[in-house]
C-alpha atoms as a PDB file:
ATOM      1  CA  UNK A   1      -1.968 -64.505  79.742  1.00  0.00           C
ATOM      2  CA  UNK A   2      -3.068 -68.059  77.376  1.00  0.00           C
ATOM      3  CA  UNK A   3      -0.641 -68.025  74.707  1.00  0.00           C
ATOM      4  CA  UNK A   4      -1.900 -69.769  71.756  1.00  0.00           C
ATOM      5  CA  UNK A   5      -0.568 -73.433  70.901  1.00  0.00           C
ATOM      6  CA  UNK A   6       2.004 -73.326  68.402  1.00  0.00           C
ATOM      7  CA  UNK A   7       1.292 -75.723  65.392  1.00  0.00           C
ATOM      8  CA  UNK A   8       3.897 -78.196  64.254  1.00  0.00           C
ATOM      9  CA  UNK A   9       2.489 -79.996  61.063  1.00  0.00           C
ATOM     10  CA  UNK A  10      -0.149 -81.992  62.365  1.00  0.00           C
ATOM     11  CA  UNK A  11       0.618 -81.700  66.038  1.00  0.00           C
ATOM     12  CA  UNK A  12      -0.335 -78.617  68.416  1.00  0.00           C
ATOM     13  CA  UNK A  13       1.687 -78.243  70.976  1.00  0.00           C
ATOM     14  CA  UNK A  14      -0.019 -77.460  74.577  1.00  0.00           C
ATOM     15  CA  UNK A  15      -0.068 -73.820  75.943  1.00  0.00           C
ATOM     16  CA  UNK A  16       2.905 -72.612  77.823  1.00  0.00           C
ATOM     17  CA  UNK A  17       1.180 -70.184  80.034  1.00  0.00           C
ATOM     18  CA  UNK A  18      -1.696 -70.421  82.569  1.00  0.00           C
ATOM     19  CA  UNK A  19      -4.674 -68.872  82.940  1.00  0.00           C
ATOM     20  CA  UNK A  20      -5.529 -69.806  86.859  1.00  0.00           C
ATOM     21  CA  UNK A  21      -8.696 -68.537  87.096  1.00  0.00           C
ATOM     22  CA  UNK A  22     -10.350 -70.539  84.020  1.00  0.00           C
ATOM     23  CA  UNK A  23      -8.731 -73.403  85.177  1.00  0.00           C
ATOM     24  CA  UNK A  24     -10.267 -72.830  88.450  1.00  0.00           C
ATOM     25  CA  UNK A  25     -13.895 -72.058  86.746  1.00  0.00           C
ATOM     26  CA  UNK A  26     -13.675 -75.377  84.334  1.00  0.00           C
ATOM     27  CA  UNK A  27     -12.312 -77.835  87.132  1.00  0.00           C
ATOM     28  CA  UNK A  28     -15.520 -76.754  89.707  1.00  0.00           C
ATOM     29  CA  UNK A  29     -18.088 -76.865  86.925  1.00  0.00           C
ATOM     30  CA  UNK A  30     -16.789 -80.018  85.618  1.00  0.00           C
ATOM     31  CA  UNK A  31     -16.795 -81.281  89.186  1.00  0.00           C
ATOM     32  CA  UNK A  32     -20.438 -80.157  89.580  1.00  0.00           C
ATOM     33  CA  UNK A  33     -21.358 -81.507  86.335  1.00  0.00           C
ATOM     34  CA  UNK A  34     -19.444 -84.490  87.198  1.00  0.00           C
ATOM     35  CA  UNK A  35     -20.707 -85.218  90.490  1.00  0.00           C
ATOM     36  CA  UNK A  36     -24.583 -84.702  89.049  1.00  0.00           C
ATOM     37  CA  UNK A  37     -24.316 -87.180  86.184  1.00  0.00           C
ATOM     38  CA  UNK A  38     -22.809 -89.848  89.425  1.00  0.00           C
ATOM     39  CA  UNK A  39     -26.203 -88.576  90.978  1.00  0.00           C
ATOM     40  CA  UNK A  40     -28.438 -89.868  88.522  1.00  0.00           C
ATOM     41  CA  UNK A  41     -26.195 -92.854  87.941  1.00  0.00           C
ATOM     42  CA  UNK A  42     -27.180 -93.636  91.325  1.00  0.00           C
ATOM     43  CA  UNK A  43     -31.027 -92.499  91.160  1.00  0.00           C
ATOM     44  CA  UNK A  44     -31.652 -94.108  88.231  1.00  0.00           C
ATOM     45  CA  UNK A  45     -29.272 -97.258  88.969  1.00  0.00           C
ATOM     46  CA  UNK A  46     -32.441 -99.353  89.797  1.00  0.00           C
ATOM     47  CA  UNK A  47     -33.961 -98.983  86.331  1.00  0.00           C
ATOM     48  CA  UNK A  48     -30.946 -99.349  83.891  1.00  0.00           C
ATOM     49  CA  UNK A  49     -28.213-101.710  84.092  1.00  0.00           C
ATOM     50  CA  UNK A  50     -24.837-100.209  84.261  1.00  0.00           C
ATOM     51  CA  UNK A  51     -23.494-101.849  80.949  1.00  0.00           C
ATOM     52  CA  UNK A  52     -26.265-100.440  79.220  1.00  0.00           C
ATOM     53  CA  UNK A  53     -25.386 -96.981  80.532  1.00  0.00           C
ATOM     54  CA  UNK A  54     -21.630 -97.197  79.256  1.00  0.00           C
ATOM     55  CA  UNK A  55     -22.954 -98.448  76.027  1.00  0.00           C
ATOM     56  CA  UNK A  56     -25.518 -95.822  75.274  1.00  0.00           C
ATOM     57  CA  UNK A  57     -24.324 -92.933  76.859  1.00  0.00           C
ATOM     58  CA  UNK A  58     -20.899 -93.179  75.138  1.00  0.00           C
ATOM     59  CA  UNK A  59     -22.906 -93.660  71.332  1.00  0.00           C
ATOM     60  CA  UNK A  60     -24.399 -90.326  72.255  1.00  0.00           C
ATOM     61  CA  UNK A  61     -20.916 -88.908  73.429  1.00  0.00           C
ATOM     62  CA  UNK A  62     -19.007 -89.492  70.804  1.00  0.00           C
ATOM     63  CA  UNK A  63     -20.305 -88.277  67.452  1.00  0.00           C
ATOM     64  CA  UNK A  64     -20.700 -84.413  69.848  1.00  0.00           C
ATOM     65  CA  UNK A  65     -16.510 -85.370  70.177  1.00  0.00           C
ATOM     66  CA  UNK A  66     -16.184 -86.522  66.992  1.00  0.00           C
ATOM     67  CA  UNK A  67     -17.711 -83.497  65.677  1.00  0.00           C
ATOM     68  CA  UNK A  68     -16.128 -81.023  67.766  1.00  0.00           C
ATOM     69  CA  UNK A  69     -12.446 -82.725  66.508  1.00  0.00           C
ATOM     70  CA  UNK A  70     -12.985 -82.252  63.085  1.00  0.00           C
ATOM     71  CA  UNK A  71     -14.114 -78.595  63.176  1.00  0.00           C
ATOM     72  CA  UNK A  72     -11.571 -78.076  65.675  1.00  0.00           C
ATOM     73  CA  UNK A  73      -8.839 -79.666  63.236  1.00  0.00           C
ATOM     74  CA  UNK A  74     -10.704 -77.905  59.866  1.00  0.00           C
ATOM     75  CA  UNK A  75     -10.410 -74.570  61.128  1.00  0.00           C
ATOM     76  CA  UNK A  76      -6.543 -75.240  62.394  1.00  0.00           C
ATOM     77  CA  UNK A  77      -5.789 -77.018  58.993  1.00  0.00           C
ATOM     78  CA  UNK A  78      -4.957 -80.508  60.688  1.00  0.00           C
ATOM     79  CA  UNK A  79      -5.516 -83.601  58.609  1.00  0.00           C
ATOM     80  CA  UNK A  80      -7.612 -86.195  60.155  1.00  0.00           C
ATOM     81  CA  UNK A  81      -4.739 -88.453  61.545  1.00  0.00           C
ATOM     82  CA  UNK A  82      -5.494 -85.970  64.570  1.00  0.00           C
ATOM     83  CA  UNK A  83      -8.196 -88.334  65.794  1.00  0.00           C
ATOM     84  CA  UNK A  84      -5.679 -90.878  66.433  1.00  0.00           C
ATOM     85  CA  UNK A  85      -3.581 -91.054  70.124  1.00  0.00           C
ATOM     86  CA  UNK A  86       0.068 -90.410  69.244  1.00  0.00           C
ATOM     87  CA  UNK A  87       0.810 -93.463  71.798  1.00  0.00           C
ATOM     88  CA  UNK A  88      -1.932 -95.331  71.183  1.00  0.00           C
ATOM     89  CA  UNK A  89      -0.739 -98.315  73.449  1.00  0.00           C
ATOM     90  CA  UNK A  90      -0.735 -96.171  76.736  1.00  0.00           C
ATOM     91  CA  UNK A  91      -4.124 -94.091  75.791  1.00  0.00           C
ATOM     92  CA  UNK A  92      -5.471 -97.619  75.407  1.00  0.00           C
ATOM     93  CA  UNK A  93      -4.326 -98.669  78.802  1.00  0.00           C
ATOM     94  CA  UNK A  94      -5.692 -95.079  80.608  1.00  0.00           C
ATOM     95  CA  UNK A  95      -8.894 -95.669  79.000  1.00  0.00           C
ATOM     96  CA  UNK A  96      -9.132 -99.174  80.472  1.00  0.00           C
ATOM     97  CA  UNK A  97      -8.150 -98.216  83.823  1.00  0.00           C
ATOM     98  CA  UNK A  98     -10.297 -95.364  84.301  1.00  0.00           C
ATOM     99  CA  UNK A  99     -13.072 -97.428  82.734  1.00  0.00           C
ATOM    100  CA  UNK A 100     -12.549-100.096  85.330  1.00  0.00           C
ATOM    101  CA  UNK A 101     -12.400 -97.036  87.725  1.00  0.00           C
ATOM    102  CA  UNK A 102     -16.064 -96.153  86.841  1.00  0.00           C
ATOM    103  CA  UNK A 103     -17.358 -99.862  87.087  1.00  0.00           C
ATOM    104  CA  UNK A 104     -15.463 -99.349  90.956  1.00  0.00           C
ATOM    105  CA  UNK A 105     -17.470 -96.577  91.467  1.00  0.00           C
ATOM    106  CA  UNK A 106     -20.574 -96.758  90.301  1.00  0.00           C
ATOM    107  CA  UNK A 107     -21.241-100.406  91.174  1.00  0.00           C
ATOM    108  CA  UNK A 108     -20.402 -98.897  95.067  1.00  0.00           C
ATOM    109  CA  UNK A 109     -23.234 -96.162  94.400  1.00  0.00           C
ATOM    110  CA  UNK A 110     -26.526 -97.740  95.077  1.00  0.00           C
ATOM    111  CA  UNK A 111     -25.431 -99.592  98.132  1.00  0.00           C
ATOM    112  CA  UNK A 112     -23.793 -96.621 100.042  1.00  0.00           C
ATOM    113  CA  UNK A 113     -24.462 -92.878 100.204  1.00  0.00           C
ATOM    114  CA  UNK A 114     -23.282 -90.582  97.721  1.00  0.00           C
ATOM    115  CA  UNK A 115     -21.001 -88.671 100.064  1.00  0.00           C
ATOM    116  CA  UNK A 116     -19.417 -91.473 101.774  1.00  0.00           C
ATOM    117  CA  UNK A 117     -18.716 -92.543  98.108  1.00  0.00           C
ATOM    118  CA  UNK A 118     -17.052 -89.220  96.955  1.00  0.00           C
ATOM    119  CA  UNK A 119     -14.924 -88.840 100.017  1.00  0.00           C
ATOM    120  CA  UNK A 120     -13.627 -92.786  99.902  1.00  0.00           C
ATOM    121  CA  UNK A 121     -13.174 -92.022  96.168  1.00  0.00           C
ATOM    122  CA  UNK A 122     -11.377 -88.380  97.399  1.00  0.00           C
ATOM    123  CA  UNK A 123      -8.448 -90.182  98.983  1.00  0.00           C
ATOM    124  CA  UNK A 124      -6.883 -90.227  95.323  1.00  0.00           C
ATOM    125  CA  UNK A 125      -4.600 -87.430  96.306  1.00  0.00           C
ATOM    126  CA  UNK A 126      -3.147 -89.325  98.767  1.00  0.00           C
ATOM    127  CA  UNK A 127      -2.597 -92.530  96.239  1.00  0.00           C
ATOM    128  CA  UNK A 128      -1.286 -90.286  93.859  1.00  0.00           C
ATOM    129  CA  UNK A 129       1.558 -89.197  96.514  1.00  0.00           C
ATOM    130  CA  UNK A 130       2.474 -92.809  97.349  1.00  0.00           C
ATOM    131  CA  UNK A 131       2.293 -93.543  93.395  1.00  0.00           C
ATOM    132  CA  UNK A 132       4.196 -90.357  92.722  1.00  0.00           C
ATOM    133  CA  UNK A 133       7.251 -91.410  94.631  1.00  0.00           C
ATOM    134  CA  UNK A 134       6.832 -95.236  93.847  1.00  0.00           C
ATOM    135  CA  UNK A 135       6.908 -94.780  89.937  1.00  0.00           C
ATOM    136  CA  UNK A 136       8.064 -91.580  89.441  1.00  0.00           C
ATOM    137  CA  UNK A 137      10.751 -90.848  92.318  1.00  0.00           C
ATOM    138  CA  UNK A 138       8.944 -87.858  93.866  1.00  0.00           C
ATOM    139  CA  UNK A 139       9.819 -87.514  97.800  1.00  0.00           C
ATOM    140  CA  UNK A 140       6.926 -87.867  99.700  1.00  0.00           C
ATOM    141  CA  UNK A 141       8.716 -85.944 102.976  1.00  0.00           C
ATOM    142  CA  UNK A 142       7.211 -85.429 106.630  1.00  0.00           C
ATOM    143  CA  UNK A 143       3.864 -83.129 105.121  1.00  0.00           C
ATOM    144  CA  UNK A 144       2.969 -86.105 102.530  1.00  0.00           C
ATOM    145  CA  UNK A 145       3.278 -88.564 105.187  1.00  0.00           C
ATOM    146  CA  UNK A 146       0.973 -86.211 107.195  1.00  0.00           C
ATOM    147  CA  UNK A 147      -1.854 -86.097 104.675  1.00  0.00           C
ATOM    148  CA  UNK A 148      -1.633 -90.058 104.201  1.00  0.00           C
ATOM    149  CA  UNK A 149      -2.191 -90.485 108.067  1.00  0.00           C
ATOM    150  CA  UNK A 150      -4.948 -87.789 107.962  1.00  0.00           C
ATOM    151  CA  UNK A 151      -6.609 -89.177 104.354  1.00  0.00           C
ATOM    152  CA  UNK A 152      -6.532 -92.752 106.162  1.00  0.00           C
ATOM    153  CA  UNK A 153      -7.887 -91.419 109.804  1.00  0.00           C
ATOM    154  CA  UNK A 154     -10.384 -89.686 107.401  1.00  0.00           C
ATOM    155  CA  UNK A 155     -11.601 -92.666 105.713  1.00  0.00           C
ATOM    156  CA  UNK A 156     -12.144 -94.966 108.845  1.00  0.00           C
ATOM    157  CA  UNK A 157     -14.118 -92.301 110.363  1.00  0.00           C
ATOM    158  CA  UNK A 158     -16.382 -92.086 107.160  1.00  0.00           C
ATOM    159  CA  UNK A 159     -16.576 -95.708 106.813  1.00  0.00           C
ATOM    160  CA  UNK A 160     -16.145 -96.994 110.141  1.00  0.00           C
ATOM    161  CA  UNK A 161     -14.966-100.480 109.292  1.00  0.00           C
ATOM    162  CA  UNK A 162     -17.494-103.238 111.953  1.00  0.00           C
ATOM    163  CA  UNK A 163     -15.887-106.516 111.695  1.00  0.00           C
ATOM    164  CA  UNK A 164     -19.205-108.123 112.502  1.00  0.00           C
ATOM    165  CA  UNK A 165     -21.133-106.036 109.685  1.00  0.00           C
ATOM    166  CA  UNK A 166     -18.607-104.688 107.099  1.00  0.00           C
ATOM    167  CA  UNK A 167     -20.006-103.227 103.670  1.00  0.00           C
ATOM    168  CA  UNK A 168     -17.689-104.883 101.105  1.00  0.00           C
ATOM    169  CA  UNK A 169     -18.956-102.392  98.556  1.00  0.00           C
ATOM    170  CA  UNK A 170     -17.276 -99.102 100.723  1.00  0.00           C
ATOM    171  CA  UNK A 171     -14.341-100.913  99.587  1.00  0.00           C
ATOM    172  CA  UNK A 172     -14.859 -99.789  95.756  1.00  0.00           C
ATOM    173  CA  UNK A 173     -14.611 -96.071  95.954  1.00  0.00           C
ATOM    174  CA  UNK A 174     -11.369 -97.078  97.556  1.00  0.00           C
ATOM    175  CA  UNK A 175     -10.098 -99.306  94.491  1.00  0.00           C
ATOM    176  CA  UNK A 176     -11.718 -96.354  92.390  1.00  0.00           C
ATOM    177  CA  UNK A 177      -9.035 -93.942  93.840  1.00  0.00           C
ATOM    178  CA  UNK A 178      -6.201 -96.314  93.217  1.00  0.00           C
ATOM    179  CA  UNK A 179      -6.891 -96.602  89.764  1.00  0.00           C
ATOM    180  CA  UNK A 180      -7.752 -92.940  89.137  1.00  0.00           C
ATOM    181  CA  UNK A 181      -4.150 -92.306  91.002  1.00  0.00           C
ATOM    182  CA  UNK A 182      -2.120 -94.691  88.825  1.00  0.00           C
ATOM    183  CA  UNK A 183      -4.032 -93.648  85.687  1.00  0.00           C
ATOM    184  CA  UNK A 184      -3.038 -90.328  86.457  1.00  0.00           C
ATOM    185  CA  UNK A 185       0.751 -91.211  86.882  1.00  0.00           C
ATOM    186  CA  UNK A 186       0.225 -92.953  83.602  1.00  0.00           C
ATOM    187  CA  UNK A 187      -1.098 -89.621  82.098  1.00  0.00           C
ATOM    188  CA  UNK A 188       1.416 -87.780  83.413  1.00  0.00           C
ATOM    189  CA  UNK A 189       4.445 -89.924  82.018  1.00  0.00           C
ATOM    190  CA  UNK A 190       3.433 -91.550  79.212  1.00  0.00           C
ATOM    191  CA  UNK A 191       0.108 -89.612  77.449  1.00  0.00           C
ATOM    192  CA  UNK A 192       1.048 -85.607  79.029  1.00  0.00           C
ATOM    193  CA  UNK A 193       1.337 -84.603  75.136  1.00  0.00           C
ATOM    194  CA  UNK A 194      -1.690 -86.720  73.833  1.00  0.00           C
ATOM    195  CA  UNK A 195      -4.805 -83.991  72.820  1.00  0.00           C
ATOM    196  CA  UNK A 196      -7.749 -84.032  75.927  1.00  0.00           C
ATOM    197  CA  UNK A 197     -10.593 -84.640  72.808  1.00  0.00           C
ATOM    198  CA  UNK A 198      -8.828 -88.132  71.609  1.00  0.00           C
ATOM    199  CA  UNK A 199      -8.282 -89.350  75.065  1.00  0.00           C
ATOM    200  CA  UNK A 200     -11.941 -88.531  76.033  1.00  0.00           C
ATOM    201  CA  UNK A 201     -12.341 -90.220  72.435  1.00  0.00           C
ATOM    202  CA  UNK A 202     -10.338 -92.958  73.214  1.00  0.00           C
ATOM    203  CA  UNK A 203     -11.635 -93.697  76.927  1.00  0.00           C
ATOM    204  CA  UNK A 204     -15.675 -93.735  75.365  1.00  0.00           C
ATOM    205  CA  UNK A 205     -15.032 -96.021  72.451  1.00  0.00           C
ATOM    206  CA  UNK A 206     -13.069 -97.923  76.217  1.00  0.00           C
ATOM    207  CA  UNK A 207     -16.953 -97.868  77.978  1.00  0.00           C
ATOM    208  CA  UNK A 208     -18.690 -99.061  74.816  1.00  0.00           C
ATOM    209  CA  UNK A 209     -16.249-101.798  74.355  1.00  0.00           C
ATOM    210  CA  UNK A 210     -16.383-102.922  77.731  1.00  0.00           C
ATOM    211  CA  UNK A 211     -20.374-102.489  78.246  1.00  0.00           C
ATOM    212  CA  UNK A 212     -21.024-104.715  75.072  1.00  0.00           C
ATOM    213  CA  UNK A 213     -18.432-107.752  76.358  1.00  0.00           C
ATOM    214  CA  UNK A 214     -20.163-107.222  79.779  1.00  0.00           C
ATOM    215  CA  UNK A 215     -23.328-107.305  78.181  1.00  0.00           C
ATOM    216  CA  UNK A 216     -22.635-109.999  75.916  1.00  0.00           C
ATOM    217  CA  UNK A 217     -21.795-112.186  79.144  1.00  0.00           C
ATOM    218  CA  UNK A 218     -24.221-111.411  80.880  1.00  0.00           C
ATOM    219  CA  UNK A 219     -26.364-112.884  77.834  1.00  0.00           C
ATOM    220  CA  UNK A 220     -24.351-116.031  77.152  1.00  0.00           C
ATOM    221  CA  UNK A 221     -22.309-116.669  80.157  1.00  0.00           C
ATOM    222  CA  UNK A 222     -23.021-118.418  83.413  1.00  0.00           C
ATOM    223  CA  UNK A 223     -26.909-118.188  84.206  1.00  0.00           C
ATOM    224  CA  UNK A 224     -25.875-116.346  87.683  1.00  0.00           C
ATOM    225  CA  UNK A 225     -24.511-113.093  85.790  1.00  0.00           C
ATOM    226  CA  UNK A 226     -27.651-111.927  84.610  1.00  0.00           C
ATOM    227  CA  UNK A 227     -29.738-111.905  87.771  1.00  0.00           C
ATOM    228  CA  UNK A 228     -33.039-109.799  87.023  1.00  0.00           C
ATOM    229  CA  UNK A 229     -32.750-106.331  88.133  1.00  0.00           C
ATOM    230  CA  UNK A 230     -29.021-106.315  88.900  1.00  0.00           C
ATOM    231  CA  UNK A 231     -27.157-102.961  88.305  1.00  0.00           C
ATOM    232  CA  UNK A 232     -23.909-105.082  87.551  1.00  0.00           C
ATOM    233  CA  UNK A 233     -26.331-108.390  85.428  1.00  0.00           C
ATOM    234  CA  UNK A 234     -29.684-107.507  84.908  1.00  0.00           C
ATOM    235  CA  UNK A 235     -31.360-107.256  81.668  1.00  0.00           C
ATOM    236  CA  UNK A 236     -31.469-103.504  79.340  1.00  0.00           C
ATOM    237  CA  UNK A 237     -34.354-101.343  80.536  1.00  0.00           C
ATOM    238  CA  UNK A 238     -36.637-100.281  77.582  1.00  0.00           C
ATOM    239  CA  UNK A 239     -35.845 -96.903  76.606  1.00  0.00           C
ATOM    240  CA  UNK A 240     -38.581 -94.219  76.202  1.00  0.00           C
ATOM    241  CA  UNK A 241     -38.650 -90.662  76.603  1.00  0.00           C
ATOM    242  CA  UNK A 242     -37.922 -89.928  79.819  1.00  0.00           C
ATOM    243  CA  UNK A 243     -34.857 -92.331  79.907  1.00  0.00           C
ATOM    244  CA  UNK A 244     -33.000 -91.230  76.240  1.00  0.00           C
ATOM    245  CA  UNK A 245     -33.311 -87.539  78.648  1.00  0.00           C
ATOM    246  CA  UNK A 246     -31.242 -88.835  81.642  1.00  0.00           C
ATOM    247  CA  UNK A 247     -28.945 -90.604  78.956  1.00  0.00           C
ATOM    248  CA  UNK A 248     -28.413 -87.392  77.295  1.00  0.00           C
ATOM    249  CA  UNK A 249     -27.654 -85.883  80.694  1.00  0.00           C
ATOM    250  CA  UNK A 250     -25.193 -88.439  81.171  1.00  0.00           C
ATOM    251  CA  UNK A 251     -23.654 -88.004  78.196  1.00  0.00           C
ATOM    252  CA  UNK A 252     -23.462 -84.482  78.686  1.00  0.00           C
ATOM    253  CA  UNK A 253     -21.852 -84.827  81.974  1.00  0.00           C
ATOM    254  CA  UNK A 254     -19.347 -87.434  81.085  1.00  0.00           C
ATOM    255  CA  UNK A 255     -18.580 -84.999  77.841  1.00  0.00           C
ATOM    256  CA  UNK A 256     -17.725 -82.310  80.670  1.00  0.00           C
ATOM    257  CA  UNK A 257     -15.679 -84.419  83.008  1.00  0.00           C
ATOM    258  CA  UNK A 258     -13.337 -86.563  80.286  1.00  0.00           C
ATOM    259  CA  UNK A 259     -12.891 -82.742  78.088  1.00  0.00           C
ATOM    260  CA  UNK A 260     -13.085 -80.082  81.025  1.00  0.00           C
ATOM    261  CA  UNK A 261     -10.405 -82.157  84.010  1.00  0.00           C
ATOM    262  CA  UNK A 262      -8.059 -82.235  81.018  1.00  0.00           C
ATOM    263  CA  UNK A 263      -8.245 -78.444  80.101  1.00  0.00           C
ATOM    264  CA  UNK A 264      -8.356 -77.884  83.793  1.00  0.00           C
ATOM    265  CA  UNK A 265      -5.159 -79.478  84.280  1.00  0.00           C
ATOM    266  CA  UNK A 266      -3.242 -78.299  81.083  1.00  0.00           C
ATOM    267  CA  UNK A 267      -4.004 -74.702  81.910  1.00  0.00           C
ATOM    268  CA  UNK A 268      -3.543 -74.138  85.702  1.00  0.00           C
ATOM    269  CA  UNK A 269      -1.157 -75.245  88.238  1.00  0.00           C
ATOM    270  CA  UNK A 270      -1.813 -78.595  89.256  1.00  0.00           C
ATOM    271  CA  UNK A 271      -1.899 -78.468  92.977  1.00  0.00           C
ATOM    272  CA  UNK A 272      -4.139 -75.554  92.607  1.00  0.00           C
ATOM    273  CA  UNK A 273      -6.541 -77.053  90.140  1.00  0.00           C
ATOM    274  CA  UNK A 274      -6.769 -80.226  92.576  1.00  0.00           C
ATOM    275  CA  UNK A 275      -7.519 -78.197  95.428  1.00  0.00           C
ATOM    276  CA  UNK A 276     -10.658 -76.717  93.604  1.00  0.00           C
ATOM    277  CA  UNK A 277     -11.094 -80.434  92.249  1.00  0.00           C
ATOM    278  CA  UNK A 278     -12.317 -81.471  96.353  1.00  0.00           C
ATOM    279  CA  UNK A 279     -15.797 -79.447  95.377  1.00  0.00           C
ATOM    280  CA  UNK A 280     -16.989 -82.371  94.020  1.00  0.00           C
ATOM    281  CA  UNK A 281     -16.828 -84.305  97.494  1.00  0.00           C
ATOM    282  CA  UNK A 282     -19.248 -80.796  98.058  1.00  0.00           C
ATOM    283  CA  UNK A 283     -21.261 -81.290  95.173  1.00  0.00           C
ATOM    284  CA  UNK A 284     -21.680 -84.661  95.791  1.00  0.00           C
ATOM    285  CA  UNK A 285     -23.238 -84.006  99.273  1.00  0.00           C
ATOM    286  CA  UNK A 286     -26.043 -81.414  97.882  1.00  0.00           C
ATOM    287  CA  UNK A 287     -26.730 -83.957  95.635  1.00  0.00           C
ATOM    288  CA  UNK A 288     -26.897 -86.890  98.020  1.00  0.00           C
ATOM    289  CA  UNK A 289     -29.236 -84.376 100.683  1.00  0.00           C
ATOM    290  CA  UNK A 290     -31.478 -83.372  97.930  1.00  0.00           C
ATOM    291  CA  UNK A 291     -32.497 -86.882  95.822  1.00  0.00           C
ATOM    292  CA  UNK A 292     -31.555 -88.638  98.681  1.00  0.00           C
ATOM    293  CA  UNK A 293     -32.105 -86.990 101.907  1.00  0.00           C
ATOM    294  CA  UNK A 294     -28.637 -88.806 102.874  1.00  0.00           C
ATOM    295  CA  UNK A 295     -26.724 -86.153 105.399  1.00  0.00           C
ATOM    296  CA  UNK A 296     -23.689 -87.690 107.565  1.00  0.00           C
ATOM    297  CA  UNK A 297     -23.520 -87.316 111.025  1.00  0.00           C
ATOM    298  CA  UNK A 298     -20.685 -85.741 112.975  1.00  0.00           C
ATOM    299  CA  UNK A 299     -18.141 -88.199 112.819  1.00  0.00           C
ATOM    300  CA  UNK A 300     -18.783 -88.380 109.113  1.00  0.00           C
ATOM    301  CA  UNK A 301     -18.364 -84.889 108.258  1.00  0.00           C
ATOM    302  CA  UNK A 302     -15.101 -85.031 110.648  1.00  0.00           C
ATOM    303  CA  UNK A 303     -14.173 -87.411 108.519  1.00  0.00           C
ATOM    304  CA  UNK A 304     -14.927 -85.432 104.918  1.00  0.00           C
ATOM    305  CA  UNK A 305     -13.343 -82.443 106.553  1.00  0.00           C
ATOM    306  CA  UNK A 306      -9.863 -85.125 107.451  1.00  0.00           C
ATOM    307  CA  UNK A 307     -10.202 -86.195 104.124  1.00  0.00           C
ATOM    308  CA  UNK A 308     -10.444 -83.314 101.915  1.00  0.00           C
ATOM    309  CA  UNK A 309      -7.700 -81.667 104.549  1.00  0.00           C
ATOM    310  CA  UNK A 310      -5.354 -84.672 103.481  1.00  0.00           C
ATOM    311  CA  UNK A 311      -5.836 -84.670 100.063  1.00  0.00           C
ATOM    312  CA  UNK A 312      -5.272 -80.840  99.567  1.00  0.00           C
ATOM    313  CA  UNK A 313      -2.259 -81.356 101.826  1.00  0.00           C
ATOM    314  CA  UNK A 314      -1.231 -83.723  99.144  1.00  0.00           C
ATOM    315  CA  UNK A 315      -1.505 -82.072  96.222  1.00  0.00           C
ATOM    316  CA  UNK A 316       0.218 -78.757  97.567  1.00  0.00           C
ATOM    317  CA  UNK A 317       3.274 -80.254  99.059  1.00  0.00           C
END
């Protein structure tokens, strides 16, 4: 059974008890929702510029946060310094980490398939290991050094590296993971007391601030950043009805994946949570078969299958 948080002046203190199976219900839907805004990132990564998708999707996100904060803090009596990060040095650093995470990511997704994307990106359990007893002094021991091999076995078969006609963008999902993994030791040492609706605050006010200076440059810097058409440079698509909707829809979805991993996390075991976290390497491949028609072959659902294997080896050791 939840307790309640216990309220200390103007600080709530996080629940002591866990409630596995609504941590297990939030952490798949807010993979699914997840993994469908990444979908339309990708579908729609030809008409909007990537900037302009921090930008607006973030204005939309955060008055809905904003909102949700101060009737959340009315109704527990909190006074508004609750919108502010009790450390906010470290919150500012997560937020530009996992920001720089998403620019990984999604600058990867229209030049490889959405699964090979999301199991690359998948290998974070595995980072997080390494990280964990780098920073932290965790042991990784003979079953953590057996996920790593598996995770990395996994990724060569998804990838499959050709020296003569290597992808340089299969690389991102890669750099994604690593800075997923060390935001999450960061989260876990520095911000594990910080409230889940200011660091989803904090990390959209990060993607607005990041979009404009990107966008900015891409304006008045060198005339080669703002090549027509480019997802990373290209000029902001006009907005009309049909694209505020998918904006919406990714604000929705980012809403659910900065807000519902937290929850996830701060209510359930966290090497059970993770496990269920691997259904958005699932997700992501209904998504990729049905805008797409992308389906891996053999070796590359071997390769899911070695990856997911590792990473849930990880995160249960």
């Amino acid at each position: 059974m939840t307790k309640s948080p216990a309220r200390h002046g103007d600080t709530v203190a996080a629940p002591h008890g866990d409630n596995v199976a609504r941590a297990v219900a939030t952490i798949v839907f807010t993979v699914m929702a997840l993994s469908l805004g990444d979908a339309f990132i990708k579908l729609f990564s030809t008409d909007f510029v990537l900037w302009q998708i921090f930008v607006l999707r973030s204005l939309i996100a955060l008055p809905v946060l904003a909102l949700i904060i101060s009737v959340r803090n009315r109704a527990a009596g909190l006074s508004l310094s609750r919108f502010l990060p009790r450390h906010p040095g470290w919150v500012a650093l997560r937020s530009l980490m996992l920001t720089v995470m998403w620019v990984a990511y999604y600058a990867a997704l229209p030049h490889i398939a959405l699964s090979a994307a999301a199991a690359a990106y998948y290998t974070l359990p595995i980072f997080i290991t390494l990280f964990a007893a780098l920073f932290l002094g965790d042991r990784i021991g003979p079953r953590g050094a057996a996920a790593i091999l598996l995770g990395f076995l996994g990724v060569l078969l998804v990838l499959r590296p050709d020296a003569g006609a290597f992808n340089l963008h299969a690389l991102l999902p890669l750099a994604a993971a690593v800075l997923y993994a060390l935001s999450m030791i960061l989260t876990r040492s520095k911000c594990r007391q910080e409230d889940p609706l200011v660091l989803s605050l904090s990390l959209n006010v990060s993607f607005i601030a990041v979009g404009a200076i990107a966008t900015l440059g891409s304006l008045f810097g060198p005339p080669g950043l703002a090549g027509s058409g480019d997802f990373l440079g290209g000029s902001w698509a006009a907005i009309g009805a049909a694209e505020a909707a998918a904006l919406a829809l990714l604000a929705a979805s980012i809403l659910i994946g900065s807000v519902g991993a937290a929850i996830a996390y701060q209510i359930g075991p966290p090497s059970t949570v993770a496990s269920f976290d691997f259904a958005y390497v699932a997700f992501a491949g209904l998504w990729g078969l049905l805008f797409f028609g992308e389906f891996p072959d053999a070796l590359g659902l071997l390769g899911i299958a070695m990856i997911v294997g590792g990473g849930i080896l990880a995160v249960r050791r």
